[in-house]
N, C-alpha and C. Protein backbone atom coordinates (compact mmCIF):
# COMPACT_ATOMS: atom_id res chain seq x y z
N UNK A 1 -34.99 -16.35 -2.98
CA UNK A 1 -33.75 -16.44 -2.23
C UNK A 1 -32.60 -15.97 -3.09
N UNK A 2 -31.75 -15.49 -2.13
CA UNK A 2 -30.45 -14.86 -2.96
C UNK A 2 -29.53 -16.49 -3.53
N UNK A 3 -28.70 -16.25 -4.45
CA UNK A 3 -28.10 -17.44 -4.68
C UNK A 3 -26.66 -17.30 -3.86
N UNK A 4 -26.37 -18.38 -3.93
CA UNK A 4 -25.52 -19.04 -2.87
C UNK A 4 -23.99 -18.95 -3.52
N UNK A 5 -23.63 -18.68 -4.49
CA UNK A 5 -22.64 -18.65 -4.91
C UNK A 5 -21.27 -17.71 -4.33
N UNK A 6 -21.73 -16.55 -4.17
CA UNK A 6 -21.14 -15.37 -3.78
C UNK A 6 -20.74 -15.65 -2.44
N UNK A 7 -22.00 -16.48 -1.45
CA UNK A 7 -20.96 -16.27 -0.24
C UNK A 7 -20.07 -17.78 0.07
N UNK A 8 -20.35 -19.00 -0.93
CA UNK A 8 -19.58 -20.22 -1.02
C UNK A 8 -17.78 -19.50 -1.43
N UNK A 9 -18.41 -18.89 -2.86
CA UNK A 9 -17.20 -18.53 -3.45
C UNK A 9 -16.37 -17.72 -2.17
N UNK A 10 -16.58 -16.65 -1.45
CA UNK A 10 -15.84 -16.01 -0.18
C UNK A 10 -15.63 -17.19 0.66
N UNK A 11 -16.31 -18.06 1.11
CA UNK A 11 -15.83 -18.91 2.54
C UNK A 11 -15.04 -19.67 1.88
N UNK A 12 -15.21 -20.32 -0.08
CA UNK A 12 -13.94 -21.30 -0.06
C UNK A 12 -12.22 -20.49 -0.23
N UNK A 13 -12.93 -19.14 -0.50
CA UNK A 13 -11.64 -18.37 -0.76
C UNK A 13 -11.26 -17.93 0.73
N UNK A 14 -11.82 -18.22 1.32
CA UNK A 14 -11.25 -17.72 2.61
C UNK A 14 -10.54 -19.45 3.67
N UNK A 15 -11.05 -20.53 3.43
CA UNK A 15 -10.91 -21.69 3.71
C UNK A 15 -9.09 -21.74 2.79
N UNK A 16 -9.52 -21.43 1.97
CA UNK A 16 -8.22 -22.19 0.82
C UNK A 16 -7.27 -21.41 1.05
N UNK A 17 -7.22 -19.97 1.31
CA UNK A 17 -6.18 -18.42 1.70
C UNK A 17 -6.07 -19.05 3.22
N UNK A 18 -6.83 -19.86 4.24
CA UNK A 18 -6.10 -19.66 5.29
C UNK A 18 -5.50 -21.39 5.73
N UNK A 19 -5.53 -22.21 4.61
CA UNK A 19 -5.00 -23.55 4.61
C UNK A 19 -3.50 -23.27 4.01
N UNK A 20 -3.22 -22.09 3.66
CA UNK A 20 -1.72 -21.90 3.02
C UNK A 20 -1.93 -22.00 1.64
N UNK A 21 -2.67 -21.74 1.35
CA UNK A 21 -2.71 -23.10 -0.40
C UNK A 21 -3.05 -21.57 -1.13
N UNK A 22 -3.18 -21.65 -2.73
CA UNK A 22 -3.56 -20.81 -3.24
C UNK A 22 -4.59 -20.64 -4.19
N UNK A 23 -5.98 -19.88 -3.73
CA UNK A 23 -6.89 -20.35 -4.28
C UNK A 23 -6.82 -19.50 -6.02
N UNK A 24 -7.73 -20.58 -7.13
CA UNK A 24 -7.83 -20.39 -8.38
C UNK A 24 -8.94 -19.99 -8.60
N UNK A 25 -9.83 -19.31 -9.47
CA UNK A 25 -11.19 -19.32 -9.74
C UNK A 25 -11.26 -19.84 -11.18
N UNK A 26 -12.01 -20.52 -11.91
CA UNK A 26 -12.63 -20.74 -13.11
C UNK A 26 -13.81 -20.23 -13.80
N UNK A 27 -13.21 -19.22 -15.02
CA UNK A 27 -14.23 -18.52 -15.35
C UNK A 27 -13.95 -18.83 -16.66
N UNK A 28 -15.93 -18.90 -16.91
CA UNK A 28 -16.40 -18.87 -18.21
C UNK A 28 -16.45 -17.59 -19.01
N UNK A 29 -15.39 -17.28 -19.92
CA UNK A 29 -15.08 -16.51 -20.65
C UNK A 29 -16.11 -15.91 -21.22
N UNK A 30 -17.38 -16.69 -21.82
CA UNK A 30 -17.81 -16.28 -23.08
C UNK A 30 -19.35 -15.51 -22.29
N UNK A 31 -19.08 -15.18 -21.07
CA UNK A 31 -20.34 -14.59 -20.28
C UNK A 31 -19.98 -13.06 -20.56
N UNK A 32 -21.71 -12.71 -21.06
CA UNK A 32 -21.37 -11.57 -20.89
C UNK A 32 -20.92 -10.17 -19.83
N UNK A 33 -20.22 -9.49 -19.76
CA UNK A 33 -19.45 -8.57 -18.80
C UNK A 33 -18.38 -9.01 -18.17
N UNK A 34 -17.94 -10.48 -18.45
CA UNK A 34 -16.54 -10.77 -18.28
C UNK A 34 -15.39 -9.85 -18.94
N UNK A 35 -14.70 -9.49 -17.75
CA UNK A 35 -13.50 -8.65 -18.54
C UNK A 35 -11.79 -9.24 -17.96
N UNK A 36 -11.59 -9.95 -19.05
CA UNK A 36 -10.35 -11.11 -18.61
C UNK A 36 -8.97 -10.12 -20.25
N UNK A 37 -7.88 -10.70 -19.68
CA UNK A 37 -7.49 -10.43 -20.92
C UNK A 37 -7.55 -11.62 -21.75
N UNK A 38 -8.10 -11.35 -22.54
CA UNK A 38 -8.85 -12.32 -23.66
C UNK A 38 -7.16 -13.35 -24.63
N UNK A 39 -5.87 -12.74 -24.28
CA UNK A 39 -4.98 -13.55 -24.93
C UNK A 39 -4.40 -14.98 -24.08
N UNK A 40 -4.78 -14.77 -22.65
CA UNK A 40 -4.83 -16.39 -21.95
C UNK A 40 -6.42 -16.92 -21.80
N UNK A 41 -7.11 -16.51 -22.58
CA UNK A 41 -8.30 -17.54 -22.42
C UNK A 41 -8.47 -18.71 -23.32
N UNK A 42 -8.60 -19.90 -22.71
CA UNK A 42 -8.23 -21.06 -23.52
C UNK A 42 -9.58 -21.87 -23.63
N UNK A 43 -9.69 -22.57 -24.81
CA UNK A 43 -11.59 -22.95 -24.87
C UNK A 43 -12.40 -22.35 -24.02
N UNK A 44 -12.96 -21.11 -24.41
CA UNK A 44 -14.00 -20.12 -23.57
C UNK A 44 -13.48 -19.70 -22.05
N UNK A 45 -12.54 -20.85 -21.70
CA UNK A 45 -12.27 -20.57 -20.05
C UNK A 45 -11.26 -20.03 -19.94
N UNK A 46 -11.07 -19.31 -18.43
CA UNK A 46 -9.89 -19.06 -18.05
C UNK A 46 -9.72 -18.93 -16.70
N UNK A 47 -8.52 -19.65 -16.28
CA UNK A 47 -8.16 -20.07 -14.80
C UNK A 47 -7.54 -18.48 -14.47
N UNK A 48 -7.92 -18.38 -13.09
CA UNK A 48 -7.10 -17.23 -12.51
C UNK A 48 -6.88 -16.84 -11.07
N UNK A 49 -5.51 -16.81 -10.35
CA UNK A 49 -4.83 -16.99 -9.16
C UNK A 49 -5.44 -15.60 -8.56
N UNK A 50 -6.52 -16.19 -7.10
CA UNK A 50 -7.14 -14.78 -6.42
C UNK A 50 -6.60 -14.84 -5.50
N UNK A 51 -5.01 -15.56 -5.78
CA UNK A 51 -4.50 -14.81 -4.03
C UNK A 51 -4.38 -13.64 -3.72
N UNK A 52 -4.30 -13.29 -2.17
CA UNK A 52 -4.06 -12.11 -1.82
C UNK A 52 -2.77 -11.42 -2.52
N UNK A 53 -1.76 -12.54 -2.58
CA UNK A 53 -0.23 -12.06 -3.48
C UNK A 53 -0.46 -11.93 -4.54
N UNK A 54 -1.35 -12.27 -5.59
CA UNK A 54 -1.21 -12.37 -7.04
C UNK A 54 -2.28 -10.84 -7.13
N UNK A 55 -2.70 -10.84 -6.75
CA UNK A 55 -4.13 -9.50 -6.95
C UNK A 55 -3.91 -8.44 -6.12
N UNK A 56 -4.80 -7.13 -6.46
CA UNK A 56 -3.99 -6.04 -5.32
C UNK A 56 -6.16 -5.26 -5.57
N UNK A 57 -6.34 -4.87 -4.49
CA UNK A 57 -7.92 -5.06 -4.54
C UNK A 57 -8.75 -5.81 -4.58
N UNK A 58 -8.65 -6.98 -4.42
CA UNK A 58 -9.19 -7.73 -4.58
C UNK A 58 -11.00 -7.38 -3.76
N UNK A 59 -11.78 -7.51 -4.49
CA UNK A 59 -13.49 -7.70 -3.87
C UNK A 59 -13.72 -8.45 -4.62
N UNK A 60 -14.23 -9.58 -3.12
CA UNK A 60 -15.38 -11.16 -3.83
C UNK A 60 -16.25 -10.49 -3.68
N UNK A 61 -17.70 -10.04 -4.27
CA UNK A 61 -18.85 -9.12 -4.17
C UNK A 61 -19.44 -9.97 -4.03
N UNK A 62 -21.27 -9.64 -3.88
CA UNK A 62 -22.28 -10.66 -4.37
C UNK A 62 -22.59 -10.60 -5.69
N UNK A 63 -21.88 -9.68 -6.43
CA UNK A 63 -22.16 -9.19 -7.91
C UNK A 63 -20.92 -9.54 -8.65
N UNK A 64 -19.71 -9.06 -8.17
CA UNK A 64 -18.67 -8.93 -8.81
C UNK A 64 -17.03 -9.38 -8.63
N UNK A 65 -16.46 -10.26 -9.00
CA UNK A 65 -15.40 -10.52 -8.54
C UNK A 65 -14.34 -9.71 -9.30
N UNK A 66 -13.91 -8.54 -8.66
CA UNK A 66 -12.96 -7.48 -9.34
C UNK A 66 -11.35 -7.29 -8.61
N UNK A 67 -10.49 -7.03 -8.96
CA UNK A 67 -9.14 -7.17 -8.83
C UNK A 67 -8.29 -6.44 -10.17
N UNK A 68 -7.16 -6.27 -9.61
CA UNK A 68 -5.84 -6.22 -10.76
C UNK A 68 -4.98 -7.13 -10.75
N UNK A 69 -4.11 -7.22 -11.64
CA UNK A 69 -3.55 -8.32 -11.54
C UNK A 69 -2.37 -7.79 -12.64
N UNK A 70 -1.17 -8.58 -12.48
CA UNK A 70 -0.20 -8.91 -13.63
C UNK A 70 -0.27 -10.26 -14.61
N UNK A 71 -0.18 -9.96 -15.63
CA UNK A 71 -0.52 -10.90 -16.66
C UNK A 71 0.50 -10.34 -17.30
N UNK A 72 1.40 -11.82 -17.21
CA UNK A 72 3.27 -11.48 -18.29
C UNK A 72 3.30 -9.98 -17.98
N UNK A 73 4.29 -9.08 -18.49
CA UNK A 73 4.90 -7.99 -18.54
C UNK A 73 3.47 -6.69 -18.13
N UNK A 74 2.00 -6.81 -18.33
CA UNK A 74 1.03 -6.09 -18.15
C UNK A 74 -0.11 -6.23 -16.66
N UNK A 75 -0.18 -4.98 -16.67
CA UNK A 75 -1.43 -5.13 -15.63
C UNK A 75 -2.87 -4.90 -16.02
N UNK A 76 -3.96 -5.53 -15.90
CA UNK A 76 -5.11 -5.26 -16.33
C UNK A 76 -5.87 -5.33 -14.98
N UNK A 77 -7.07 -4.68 -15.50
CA UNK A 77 -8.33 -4.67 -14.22
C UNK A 77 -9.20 -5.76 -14.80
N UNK A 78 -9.13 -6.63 -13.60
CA UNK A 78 -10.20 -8.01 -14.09
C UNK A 78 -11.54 -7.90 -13.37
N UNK A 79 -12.60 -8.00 -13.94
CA UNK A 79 -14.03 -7.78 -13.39
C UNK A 79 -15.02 -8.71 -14.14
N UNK A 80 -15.38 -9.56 -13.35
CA UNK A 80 -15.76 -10.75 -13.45
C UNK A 80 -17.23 -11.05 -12.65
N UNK A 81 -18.45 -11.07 -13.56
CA UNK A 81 -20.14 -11.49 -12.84
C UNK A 81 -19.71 -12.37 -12.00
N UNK A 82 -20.16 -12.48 -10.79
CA UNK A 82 -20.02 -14.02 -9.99
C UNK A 82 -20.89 -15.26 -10.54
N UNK A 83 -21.97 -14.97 -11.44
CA UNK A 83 -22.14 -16.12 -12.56
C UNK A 83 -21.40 -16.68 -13.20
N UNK A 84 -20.32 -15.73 -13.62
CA UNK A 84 -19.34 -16.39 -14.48
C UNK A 84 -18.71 -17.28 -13.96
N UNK A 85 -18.49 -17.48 -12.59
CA UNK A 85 -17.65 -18.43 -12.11
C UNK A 85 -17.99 -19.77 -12.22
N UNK A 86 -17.35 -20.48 -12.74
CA UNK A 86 -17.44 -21.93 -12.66
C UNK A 86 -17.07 -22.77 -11.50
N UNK A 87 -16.04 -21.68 -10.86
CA UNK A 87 -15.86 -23.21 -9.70
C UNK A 87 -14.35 -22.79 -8.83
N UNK A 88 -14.49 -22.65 -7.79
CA UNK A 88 -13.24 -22.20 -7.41
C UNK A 88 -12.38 -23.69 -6.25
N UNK A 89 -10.61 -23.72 -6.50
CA UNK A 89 -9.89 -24.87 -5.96
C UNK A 89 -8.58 -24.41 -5.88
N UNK A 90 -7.93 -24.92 -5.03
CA UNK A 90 -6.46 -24.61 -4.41
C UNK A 90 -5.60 -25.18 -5.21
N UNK A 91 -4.78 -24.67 -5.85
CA UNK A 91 -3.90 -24.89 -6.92
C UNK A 91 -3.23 -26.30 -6.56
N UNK A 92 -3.05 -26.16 -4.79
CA UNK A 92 -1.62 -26.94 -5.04
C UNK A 92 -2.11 -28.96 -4.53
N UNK A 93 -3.57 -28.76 -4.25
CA UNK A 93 -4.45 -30.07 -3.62
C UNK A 93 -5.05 -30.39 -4.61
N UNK A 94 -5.87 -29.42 -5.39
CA UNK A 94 -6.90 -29.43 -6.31
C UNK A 94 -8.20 -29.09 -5.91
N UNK A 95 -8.27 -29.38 -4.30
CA UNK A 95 -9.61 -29.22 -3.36
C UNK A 95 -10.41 -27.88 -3.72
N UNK A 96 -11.45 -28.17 -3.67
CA UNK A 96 -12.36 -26.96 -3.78
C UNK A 96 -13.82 -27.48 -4.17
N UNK A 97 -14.38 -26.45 -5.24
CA UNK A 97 -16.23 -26.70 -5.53
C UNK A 97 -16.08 -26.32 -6.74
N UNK A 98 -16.83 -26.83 -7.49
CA UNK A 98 -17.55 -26.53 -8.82
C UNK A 98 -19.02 -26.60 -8.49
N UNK A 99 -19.65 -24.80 -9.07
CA UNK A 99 -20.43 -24.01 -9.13
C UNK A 99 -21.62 -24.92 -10.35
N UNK A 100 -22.88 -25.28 -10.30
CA UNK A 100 -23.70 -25.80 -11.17
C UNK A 100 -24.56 -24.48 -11.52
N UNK A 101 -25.71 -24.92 -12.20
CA UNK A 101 -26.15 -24.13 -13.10
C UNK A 101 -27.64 -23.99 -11.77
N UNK A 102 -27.98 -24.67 -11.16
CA UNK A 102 -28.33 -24.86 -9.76
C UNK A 102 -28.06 -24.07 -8.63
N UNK A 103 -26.88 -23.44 -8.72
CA UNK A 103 -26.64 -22.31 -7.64
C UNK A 103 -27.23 -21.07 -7.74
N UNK A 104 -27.50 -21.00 -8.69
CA UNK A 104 -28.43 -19.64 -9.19
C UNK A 104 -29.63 -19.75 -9.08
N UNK A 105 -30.13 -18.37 -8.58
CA UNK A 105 -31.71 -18.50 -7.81
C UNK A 105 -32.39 -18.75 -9.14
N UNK A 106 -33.48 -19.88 -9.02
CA UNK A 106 -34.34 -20.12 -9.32
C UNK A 106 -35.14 -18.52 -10.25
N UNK A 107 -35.88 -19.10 -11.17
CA UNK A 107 -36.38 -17.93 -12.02
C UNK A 107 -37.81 -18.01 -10.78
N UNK A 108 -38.50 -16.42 -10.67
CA UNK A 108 -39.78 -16.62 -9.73
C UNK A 108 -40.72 -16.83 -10.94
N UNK A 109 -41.69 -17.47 -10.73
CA UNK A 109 -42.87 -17.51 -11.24
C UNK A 109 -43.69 -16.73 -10.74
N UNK A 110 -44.53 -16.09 -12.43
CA UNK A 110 -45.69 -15.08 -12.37
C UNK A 110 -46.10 -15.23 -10.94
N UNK A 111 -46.42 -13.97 -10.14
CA UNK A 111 -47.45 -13.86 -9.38
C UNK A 111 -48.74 -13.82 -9.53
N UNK A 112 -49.64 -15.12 -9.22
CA UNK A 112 -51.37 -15.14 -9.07
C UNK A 112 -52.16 -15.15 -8.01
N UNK A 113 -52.90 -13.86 -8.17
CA UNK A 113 -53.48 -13.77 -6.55
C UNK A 113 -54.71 -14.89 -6.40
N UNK A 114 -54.29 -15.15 -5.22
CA UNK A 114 -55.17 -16.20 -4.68
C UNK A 114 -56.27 -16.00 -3.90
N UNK A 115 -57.63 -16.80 -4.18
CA UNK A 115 -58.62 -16.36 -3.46
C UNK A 115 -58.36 -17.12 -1.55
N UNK A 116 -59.44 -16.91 -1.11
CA UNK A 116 -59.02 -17.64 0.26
C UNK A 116 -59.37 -19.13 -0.55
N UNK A 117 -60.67 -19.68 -0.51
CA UNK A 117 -60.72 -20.73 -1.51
C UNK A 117 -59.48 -21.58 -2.39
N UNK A 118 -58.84 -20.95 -3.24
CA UNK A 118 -57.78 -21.77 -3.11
C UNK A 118 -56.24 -21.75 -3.06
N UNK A 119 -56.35 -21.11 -1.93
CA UNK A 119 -55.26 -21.50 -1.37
C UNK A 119 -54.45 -22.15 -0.12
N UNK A 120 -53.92 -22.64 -0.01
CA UNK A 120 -53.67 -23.77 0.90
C UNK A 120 -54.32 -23.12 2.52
N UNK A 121 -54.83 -24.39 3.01
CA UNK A 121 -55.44 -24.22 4.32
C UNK A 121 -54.47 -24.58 6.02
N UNK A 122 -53.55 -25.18 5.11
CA UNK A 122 -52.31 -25.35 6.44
C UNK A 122 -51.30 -25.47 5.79
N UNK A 123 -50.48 -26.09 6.97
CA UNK A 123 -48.81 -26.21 6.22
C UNK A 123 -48.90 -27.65 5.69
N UNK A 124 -49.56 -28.20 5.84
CA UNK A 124 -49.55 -29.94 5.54
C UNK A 124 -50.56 -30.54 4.07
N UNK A 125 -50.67 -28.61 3.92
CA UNK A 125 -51.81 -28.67 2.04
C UNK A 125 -50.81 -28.62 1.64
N UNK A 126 -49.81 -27.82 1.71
CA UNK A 126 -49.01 -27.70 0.69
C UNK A 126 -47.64 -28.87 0.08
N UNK A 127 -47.49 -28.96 -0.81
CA UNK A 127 -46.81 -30.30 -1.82
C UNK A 127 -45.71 -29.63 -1.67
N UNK A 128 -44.53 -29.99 -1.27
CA UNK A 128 -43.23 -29.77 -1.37
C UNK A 128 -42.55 -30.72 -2.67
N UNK A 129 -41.51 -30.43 -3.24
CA UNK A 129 -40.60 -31.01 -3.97
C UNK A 129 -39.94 -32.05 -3.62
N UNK A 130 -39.65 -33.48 -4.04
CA UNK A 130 -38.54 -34.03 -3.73
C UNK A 130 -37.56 -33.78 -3.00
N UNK A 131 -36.58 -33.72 -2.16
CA UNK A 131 -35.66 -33.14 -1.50
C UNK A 131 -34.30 -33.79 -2.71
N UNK A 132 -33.55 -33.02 -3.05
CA UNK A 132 -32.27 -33.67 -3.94
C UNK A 132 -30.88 -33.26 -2.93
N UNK A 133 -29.84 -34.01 -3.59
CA UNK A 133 -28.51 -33.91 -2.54
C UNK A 133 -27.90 -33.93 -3.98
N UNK A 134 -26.51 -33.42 -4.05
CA UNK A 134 -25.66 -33.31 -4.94
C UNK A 134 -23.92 -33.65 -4.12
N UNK A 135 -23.53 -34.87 -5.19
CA UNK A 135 -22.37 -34.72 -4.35
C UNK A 135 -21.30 -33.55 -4.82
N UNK A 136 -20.09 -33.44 -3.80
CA UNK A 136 -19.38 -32.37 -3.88
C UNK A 136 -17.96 -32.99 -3.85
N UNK A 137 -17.03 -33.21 -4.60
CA UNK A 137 -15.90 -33.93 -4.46
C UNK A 137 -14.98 -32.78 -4.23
């Protein structure tokens, strides 16, 4: 399965852009292909305003969160993995999500071909996982 991040990150940016509010993203600096200007990044992180007003291009990708932006007196091109994101929230509520290490697809395991023998004979052979819930404040 694709991970879930990319289209959370668009619906909360699109939830938070049409509540009036102005959404922030939180990115982990120290990922590689982050391209932030590295003189406001503060302990590895750095907060950054994806409003439609603050950014001019803005694309939430499934890959890439890219934009320009003004930073003090300069403009830079910010291009940002959507891994990198930690967690996106509306400046002026605080409301939003923080992104876990969980939103990212699962690694697949080796493929082993299976004989008919053993492999499951219905849907009711097969062992499912625990079901888990995570809260979301």
């Amino acid at each position: 399965m694709k991970s879930r991040r990319p289209y959370l990150l668009r619906a909360m940016h699109e939830w938070i852009s049409d509540s009036a509010q102005t959404p922030h993203i939180v990115v982990d600096a120290s990922i590689q292909g982050v391209e932030v200007p590295r003189q406001y990044v503060q302990g590895g992180k750095i907060i950054l305003n994806v409003s439609n007003h603050a950014t001019s291009g803005l694309s939430l990708g499934n890959e890439w969160v890219r934009f320009r932006a003004r930073f003090g007196a300069a403009t830079y091109d910010v291009s940002v993995p959507v891994g990198a994101v930690l967690g996106i929230y509306a400046r002026e509520t605080g409301q939003g999500m923080i992104f876990s290490e969980a939103d990212a697809p699962p690694p697949q395991p080796p493929e082993s071909p299976q004989t008919p023998a053993e492999g499951p004979t219905s849907n009711t052979d097969v062992k499912r996982g625990k079901p888990t819930l995570k809260v979301v404040k």
